[in-house]
Protein backbone atom coordinates (compact mmCIF):
# COMPACT_ATOMS: atom_id res chain seq x y z
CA UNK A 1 100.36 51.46 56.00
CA UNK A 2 102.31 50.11 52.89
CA UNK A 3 103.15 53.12 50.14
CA UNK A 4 103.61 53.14 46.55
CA UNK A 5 105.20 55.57 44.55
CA UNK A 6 104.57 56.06 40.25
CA UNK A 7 106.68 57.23 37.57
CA UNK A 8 104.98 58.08 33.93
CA UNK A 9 107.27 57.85 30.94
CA UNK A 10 105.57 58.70 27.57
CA UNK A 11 101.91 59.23 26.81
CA UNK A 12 98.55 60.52 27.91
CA UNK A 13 97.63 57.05 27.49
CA UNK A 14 100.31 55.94 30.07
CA UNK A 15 99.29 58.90 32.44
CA UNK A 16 96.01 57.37 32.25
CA UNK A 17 96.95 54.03 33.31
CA UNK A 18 99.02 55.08 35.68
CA UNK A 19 96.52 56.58 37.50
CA UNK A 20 94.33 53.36 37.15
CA UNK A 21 96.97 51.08 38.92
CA UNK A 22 97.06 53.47 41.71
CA UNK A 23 93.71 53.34 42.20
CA UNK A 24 94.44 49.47 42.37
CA UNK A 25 96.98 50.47 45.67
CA UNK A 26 94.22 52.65 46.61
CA UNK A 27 91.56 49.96 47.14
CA UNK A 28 94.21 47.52 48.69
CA UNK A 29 94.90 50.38 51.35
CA UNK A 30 98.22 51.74 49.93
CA UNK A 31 99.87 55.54 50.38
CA UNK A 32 100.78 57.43 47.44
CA UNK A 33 104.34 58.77 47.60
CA UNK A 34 106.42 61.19 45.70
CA UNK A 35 109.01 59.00 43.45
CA UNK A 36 111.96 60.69 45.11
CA UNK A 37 111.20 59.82 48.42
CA UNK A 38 111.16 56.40 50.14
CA UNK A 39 108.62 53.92 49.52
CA UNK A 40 107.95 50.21 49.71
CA UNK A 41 106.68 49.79 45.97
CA UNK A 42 107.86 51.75 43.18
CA UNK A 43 106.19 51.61 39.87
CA UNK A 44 107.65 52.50 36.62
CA UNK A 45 105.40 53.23 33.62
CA UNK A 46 107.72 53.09 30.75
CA UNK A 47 107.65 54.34 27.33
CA UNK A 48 109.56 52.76 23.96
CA UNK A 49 108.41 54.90 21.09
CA UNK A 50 111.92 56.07 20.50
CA UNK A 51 115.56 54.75 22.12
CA UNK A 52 115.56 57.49 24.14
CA UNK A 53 112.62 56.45 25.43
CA UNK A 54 114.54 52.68 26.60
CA UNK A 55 117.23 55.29 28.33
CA UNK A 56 114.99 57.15 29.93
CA UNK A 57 113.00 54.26 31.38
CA UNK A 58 116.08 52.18 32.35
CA UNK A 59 117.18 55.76 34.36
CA UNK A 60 114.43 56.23 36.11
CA UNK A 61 114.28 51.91 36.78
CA UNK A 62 118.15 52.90 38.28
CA UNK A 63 116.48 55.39 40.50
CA UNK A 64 114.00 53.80 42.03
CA UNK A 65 116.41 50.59 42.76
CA UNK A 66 118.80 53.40 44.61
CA UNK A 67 116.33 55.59 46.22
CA UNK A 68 115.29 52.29 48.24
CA UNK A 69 117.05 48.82 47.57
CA UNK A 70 114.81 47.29 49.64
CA UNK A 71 111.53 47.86 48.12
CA UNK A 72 109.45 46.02 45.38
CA UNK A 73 110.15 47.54 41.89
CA UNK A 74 107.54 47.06 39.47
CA UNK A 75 107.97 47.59 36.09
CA UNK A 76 105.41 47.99 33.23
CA UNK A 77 104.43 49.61 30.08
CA UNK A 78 105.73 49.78 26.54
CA UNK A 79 109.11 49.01 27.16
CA UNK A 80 108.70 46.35 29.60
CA UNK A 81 106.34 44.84 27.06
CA UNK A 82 108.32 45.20 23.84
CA UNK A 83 112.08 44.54 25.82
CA UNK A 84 111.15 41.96 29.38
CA UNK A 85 114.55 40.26 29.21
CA UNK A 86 116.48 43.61 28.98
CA UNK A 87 114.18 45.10 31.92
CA UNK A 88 114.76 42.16 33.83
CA UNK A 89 118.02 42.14 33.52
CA UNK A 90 118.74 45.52 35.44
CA UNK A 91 119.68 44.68 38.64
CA UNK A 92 117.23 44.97 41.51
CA UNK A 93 114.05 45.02 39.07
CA UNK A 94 111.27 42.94 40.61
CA UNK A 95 108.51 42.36 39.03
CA UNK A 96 107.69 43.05 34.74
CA UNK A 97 104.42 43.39 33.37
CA UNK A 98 103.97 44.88 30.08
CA UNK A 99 100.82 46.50 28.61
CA UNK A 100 98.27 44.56 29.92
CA UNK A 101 97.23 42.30 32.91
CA UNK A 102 97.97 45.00 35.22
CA UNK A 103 95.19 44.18 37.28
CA UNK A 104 97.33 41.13 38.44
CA UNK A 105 99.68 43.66 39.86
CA UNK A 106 99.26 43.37 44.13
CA UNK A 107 98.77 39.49 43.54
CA UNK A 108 102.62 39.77 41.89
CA UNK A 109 103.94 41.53 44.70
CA UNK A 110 102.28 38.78 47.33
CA UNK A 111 103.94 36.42 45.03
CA UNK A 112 107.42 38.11 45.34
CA UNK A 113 107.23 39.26 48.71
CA UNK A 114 107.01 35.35 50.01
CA UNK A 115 108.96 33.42 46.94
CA UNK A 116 112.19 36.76 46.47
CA UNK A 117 112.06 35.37 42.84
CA UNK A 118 112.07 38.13 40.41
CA UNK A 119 108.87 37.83 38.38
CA UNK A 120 108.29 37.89 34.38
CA UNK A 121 104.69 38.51 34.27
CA UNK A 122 105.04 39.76 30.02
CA UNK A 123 103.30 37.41 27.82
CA UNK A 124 103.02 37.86 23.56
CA UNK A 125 100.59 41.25 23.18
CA UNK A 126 100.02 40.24 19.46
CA UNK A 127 97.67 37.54 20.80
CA UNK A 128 95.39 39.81 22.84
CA UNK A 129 91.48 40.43 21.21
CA UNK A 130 89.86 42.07 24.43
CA UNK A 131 90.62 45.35 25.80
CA UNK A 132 91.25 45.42 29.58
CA UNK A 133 88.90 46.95 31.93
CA UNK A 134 90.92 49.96 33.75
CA UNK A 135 89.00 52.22 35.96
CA UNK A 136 89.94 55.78 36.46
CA UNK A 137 87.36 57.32 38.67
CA UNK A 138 89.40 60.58 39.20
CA UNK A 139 92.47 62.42 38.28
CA UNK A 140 95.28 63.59 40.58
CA UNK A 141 94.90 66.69 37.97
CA UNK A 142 91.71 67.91 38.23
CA UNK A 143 91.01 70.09 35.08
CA UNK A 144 90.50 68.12 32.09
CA UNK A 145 89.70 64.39 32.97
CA UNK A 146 91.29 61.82 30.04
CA UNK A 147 88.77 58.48 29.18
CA UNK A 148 90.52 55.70 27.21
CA UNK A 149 88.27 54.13 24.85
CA UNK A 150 90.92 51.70 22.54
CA UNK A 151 94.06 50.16 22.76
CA UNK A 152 96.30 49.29 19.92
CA UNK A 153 96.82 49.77 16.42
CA UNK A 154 96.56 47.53 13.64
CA UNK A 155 98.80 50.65 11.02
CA UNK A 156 102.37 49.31 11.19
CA UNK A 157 103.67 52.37 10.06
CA UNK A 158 106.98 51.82 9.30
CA UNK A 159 108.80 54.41 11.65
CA UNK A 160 106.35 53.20 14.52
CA UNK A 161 106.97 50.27 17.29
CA UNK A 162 104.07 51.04 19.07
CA UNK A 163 101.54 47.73 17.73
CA UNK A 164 104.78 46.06 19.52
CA UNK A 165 103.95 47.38 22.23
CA UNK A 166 100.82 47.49 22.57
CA UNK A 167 99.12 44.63 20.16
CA UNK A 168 96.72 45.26 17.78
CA UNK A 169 93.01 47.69 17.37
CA UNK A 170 90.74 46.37 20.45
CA UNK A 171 87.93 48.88 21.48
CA UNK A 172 86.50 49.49 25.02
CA UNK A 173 82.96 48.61 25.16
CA UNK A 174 80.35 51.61 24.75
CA UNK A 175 78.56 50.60 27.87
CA UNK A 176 81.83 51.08 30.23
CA UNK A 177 82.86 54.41 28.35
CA UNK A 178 79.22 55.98 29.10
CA UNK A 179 79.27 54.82 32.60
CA UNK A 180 82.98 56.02 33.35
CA UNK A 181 81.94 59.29 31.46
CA UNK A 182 79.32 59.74 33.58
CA UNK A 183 81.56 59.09 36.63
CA UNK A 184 83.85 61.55 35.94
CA UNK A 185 81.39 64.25 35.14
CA UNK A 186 80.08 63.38 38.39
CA UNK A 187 83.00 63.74 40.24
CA UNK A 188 82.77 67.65 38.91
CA UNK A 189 85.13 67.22 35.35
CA UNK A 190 83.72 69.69 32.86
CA UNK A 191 85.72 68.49 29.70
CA UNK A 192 86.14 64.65 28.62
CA UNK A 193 89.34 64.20 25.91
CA UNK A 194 88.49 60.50 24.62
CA UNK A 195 92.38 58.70 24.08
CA UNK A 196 93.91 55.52 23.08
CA UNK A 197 96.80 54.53 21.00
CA UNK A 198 94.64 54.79 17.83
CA UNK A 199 91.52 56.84 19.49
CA UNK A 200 89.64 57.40 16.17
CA UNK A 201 89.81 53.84 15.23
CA UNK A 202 87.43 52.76 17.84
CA UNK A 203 85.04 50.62 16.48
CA UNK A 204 87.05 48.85 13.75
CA UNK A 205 86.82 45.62 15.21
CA UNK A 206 83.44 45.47 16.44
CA UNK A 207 80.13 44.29 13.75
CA UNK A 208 77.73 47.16 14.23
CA UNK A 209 79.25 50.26 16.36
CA UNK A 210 81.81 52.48 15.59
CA UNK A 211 83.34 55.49 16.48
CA UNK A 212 80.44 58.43 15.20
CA UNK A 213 78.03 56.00 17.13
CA UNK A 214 80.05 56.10 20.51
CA UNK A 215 80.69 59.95 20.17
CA UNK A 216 76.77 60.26 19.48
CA UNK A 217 76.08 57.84 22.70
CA UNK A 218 78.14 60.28 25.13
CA UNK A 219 76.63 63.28 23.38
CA UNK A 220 73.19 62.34 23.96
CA UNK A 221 73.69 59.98 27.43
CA UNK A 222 76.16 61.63 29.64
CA UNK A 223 74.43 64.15 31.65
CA UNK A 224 76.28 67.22 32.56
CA UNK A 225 79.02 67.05 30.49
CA UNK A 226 80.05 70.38 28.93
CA UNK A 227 82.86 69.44 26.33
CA UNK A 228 84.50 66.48 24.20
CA UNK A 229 87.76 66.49 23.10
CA UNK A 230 89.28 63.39 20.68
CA UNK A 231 92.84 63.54 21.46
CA UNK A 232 93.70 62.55 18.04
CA UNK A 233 91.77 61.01 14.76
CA UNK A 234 93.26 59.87 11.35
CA UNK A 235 91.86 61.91 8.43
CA UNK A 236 90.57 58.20 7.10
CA UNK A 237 88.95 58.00 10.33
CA UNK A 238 86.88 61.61 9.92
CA UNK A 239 83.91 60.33 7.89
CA UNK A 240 80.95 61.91 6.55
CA UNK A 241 78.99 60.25 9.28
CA UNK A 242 81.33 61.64 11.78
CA UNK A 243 81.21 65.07 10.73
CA UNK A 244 77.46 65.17 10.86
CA UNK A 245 77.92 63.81 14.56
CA UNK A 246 80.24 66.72 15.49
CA UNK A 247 77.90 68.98 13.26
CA UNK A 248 74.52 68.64 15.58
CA UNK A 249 76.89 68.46 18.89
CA UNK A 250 77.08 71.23 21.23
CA UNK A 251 79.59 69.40 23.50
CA UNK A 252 82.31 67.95 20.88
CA UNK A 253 84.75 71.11 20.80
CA UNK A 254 86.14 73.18 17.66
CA UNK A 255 89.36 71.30 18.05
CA UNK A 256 90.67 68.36 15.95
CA UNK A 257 93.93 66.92 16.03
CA UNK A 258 94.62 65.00 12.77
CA UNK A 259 98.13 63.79 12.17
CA UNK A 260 100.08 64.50 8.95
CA UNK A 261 103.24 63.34 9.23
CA UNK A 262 104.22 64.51 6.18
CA UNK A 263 102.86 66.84 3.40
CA UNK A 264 105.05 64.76 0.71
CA UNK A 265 103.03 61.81 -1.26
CA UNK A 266 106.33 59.80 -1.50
CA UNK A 267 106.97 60.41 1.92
CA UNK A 268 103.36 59.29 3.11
CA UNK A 269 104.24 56.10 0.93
CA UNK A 270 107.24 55.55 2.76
CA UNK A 271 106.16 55.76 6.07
CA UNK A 272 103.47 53.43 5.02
CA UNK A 273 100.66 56.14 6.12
CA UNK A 274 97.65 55.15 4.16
CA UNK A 275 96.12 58.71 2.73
CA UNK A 276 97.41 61.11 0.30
CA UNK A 277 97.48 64.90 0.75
CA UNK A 278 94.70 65.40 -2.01
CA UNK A 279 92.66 63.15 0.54
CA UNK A 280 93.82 64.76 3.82
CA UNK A 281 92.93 68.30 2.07
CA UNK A 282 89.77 66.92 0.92
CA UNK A 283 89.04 65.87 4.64
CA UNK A 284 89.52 69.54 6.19
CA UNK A 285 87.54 71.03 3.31
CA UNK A 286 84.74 69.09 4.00
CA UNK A 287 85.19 69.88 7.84
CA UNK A 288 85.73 73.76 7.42
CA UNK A 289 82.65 73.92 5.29
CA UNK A 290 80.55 72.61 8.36
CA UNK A 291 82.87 74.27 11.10
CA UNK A 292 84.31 77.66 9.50
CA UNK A 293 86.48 78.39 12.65
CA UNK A 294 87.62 74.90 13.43
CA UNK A 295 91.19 74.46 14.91
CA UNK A 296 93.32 72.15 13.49
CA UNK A 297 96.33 71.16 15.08
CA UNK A 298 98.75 68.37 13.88
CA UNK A 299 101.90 65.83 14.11
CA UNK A 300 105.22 66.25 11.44
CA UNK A 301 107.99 64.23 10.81
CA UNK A 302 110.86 65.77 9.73
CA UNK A 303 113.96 64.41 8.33
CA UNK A 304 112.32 61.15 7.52
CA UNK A 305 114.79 58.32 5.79
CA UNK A 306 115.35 59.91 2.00
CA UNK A 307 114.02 63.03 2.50
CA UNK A 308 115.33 65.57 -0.05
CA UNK A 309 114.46 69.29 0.19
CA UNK A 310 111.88 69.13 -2.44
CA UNK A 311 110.01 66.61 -0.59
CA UNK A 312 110.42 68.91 2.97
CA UNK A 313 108.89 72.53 1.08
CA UNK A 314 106.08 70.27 -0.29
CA UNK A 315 105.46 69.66 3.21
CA UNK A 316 106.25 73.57 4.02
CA UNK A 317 103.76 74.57 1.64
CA UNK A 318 101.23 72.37 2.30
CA UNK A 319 100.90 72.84 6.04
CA UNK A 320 100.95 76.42 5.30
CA UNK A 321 97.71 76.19 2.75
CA UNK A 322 95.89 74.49 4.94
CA UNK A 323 96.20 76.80 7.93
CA UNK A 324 97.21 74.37 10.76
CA UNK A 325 96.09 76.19 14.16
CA UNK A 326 99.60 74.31 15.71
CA UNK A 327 102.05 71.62 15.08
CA UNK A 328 104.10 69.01 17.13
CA UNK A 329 107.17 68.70 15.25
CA UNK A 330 109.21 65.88 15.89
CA UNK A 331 112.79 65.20 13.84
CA UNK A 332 112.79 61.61 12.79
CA UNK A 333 114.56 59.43 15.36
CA UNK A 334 115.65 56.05 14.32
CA UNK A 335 113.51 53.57 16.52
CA UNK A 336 115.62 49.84 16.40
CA UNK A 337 113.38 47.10 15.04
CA UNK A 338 111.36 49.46 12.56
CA UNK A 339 111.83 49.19 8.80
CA UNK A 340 112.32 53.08 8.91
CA UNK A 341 115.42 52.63 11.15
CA UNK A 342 117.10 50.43 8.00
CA UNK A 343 116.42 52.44 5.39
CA UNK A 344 118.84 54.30 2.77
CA UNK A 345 119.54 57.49 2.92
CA UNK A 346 118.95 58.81 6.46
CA UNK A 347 119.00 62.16 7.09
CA UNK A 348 121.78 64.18 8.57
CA UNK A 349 120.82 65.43 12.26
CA UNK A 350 121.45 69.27 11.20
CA UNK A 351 119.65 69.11 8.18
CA UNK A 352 116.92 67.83 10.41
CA UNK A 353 117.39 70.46 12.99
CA UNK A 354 117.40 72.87 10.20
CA UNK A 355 114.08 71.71 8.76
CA UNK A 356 112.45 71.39 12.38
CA UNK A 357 113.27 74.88 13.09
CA UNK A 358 111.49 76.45 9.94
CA UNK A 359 108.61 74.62 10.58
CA UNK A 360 108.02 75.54 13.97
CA UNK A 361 108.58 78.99 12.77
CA UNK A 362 105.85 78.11 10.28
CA UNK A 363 103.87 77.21 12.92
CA UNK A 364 104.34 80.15 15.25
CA UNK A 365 102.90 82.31 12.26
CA UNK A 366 100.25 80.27 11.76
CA UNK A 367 98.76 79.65 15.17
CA UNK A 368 98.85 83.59 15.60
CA UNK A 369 97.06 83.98 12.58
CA UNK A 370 94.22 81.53 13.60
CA UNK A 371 93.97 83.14 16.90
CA UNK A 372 94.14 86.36 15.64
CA UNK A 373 90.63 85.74 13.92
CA UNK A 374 89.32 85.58 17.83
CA UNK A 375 90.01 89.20 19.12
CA UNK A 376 87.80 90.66 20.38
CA UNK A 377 85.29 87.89 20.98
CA UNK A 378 83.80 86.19 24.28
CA UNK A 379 84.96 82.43 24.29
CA UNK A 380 84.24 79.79 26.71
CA UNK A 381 87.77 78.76 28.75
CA UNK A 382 88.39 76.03 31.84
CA UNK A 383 91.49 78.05 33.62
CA UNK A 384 93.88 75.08 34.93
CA UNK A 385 96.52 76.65 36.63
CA UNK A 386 98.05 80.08 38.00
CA UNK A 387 100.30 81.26 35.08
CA UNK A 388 103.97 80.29 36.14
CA UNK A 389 105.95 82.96 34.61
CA UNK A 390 104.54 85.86 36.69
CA UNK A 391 103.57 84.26 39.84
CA UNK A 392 101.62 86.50 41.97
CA UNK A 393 99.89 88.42 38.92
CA UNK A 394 96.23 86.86 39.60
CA UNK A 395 96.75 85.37 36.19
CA UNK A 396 95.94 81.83 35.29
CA UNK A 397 96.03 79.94 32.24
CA UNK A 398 93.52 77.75 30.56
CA UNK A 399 92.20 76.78 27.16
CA UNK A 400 89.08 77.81 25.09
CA UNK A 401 87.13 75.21 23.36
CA UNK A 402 89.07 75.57 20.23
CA UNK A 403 92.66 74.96 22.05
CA UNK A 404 93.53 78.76 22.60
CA UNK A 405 95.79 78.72 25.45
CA UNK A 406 94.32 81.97 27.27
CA UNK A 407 95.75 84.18 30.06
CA UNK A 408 93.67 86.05 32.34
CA UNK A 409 92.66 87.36 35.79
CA UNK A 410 90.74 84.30 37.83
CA UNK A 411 90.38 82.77 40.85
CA UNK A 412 91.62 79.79 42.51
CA UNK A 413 87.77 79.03 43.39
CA UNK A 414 87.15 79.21 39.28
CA UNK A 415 89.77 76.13 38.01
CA UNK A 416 88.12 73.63 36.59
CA UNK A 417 84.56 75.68 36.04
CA UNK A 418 83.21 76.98 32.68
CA UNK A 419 84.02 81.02 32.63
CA UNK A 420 83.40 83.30 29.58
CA UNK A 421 86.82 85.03 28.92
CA UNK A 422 87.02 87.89 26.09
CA UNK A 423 90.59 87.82 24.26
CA UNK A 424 91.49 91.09 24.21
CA UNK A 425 94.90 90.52 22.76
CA UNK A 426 96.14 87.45 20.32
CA UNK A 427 98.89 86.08 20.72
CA UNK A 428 101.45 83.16 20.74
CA UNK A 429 102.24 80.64 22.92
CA UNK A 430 99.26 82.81 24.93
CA UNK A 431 96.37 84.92 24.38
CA UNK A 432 95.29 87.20 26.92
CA UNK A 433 91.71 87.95 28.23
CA UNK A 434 89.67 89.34 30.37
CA UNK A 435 87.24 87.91 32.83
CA UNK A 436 83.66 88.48 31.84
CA UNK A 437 81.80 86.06 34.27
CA UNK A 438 81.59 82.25 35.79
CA UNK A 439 78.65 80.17 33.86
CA UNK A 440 76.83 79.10 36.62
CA UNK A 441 75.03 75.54 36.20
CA UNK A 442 71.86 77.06 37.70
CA UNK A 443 71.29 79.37 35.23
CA UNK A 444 72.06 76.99 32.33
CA UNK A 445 69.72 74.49 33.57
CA UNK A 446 66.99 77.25 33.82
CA UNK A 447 67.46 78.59 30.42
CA UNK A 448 67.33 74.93 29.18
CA UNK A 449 64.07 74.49 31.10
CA UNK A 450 62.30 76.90 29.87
């Protein structure tokens, strides 16, 4: 039996795919290896949203051609799409495909397997309208199931690469997201997080559907489904219409992560992003009105290209005023290719560092203080995993609707179920709880009945 073996650079989005080329192998009778050990096919899922991310990729590329120098090496993802000639160019790479036509994959492999000619498979993304049909069934993980629903991004922000990489806004069609939503609720997932390169853009290419619409459609047709998580949504993309959606929802979570980027205006203008703060603050006002509690967590850039000090504490303050749950902060990395990467006045790396570290000090404070308003209450949590820092304490980990990250006493038998947790202390990174009891479908069902 022929085996395969997958390494994921990057994304959720790449985790996703990854998963859906296996299931490609699967059907075509394949074994699933661990990377470090020797198969016939190697994949390598590779990522390009910084230059680390090129390194990284052409490391692990390296260590797949070593590991076994006679197997097929496949190569595909961002960098492969954005760089084929460099990926080619690494001795003992096989086959390149970039971010789409993976599906032509195994028929590649027959190809090389009979010609031995290495195989450029990488043709212009910019071109591409339609967004390609990958099925996901079911997750090697199996707590919290991921359903891509775009691909692209039509922004060009000018610190970004990624509509390189990936081509511009193309949505999935509403029919094939219900019916692989309903797939993986059948196969026992209790929480959906919708993803994509530009997830709350869904919709902008398409006449009369958009994104309130589809998260109304899975809301109302996907039976069995206990929560919906969007992995990420532009404040421009958090409309009136899809506030009411999320307003008469019992399944779209308490959880919203809108990226910032920066809380200067002539930083925003910089970066190209196309809001102001006054609108972003406008945005969460209108959201905490309907959902008092709501968390909000968020993306920063720090150090960008001309960034003085003033321009950081306006970002300092405003994150702070508008009580961010959590924030991913990320110094500004110079990305070749991007206007960003040419501009004047780049920051130095330990003013950067500087800046990074009193923001995530920022948002220590402030992710306490949000779950601090929680004590003492009964929230719903999916435990994923035995908590890894005390091993054998009957302690596992898993988040509430409203992305607490909760420790408490469970059971193997309870990961991936619905339990009610109370948080007896807040905390940060975790909260801890007690077990108050497993919802049991049954009894739902009955109290829904009658």
């Amino acid at each position: 039996m022929p085996s395969v073996a997958f390494h994921t650079l990057g994304c959720k989005v790449n985790h996703y795919e990854t998963e859906a080329i296996w299931q490609l192998f699967k059907q075509a009778g394949y074994e699933r290896k661990d990377f470090d050990s020797i198969a016939d096919v190697y994949v390598i899922n590779t990522c390009t949203v910084t230059n680390t991310g090129d390194k990284k990729s052409r490391q692990v590329i390296r260590r797949a051609v070593r590991r076994n120098p006679d197997a097929v090496i496949c190569v595909t993802g961002c960098y492969a799409q954005t760089s084929p000639a460099e990926v080619m160019a690494i001795p003992g790479v096989d086959i390149v495909i970039g971010t789409q036509d993976r599906g032509k994959i195994l028929e590649y492999i027959e190809q090389f397997k009979q010609q031995r000619q290495p195989i450029n498979g990488v043709r212009n993304i910019m071109k591409t309208r339609v967004y390609e049909e990958l099925d996901v069934p079911a997750f090697t993980d199996r707590t919290r199931a991921s359903l891509k629903i775009q691909e692209g991004c039509n922004n060009f922000c000018t610190f970004c690469i990624i509509p390189w990489a990936r081509g511009l806004m193309r949505s999935r069609d509403p029919k094939e997201v219900i019916r692989q939503a309903q797939q993986l609720v059948d196969a026992g997932y209790k929480e959906i997080v919708l993803t994509g390169i530009h997830t709350g853009g869904y919709g902008e290419d398409m006449k009369d559907y958009n994104f309130a619409m589809l998260l109304r459609d899975i809301d109302e047709q996907v039976v069995g489904l206990k929560r919906l998580r969007i992995s990420s949504i532009e404040a421009s993309q958090i409309t009136d219409e899809v506030i009411e959606v999320l307003r008469n929802s019992d399944k779209i979570v308490r959880h919203l992560h809108i990226p910032l980027q920066s809380g200067s205006n002539s930083v925003l203008k910089r970066m190209r992003r196309k809001y102001t703060t006054e609108f972003f603050a406008e945005r969460l006002q209108r959201l905490r009105e309907v959902f008092p509690q709501l968390a909000v967590t968020s993306d920063v850039i720090v150090g960008f290209p001309g960034e003085t000090e003033e321009e950081f504490m306006e970002t300092y303050n405003f994150i702070r005023e508008q009580r961010f749950s959590e924030l991913h902060v990320f110094p500004y990395s110079k990305r070749t290719g991007t206007p960003a990467a040419r501009m004047p006045n780049q920051v130095a790396e330990e003013v950067k560092n500087e800046r990074v570290h009193r923001l995530i000090a920022l948002s220590d404070q402030l992710a306490k203080e949000y779950a601090s308003q929680f004590e003492g209450e009964v929230l719903e949590v999916i435990p994923e995993e035995p908590y890894k820092e005390e091993p054998n304490s009957g302690l596992y980990v898993g988040y509430t609707d409203n992305y607490l990250k909760v420790k408490f006493p469970a059971t193997e038998e309870m990961v991936g179920k619905l339990v009610k947790v109370k948080i007896t202390k807040a905390g940060y990174p975790y909260n801890e709880g007690e077990f108050v009891r497993v919802l049991d479908d049954a009894v739902d069902e009955m109290k829904i009945s009658s």
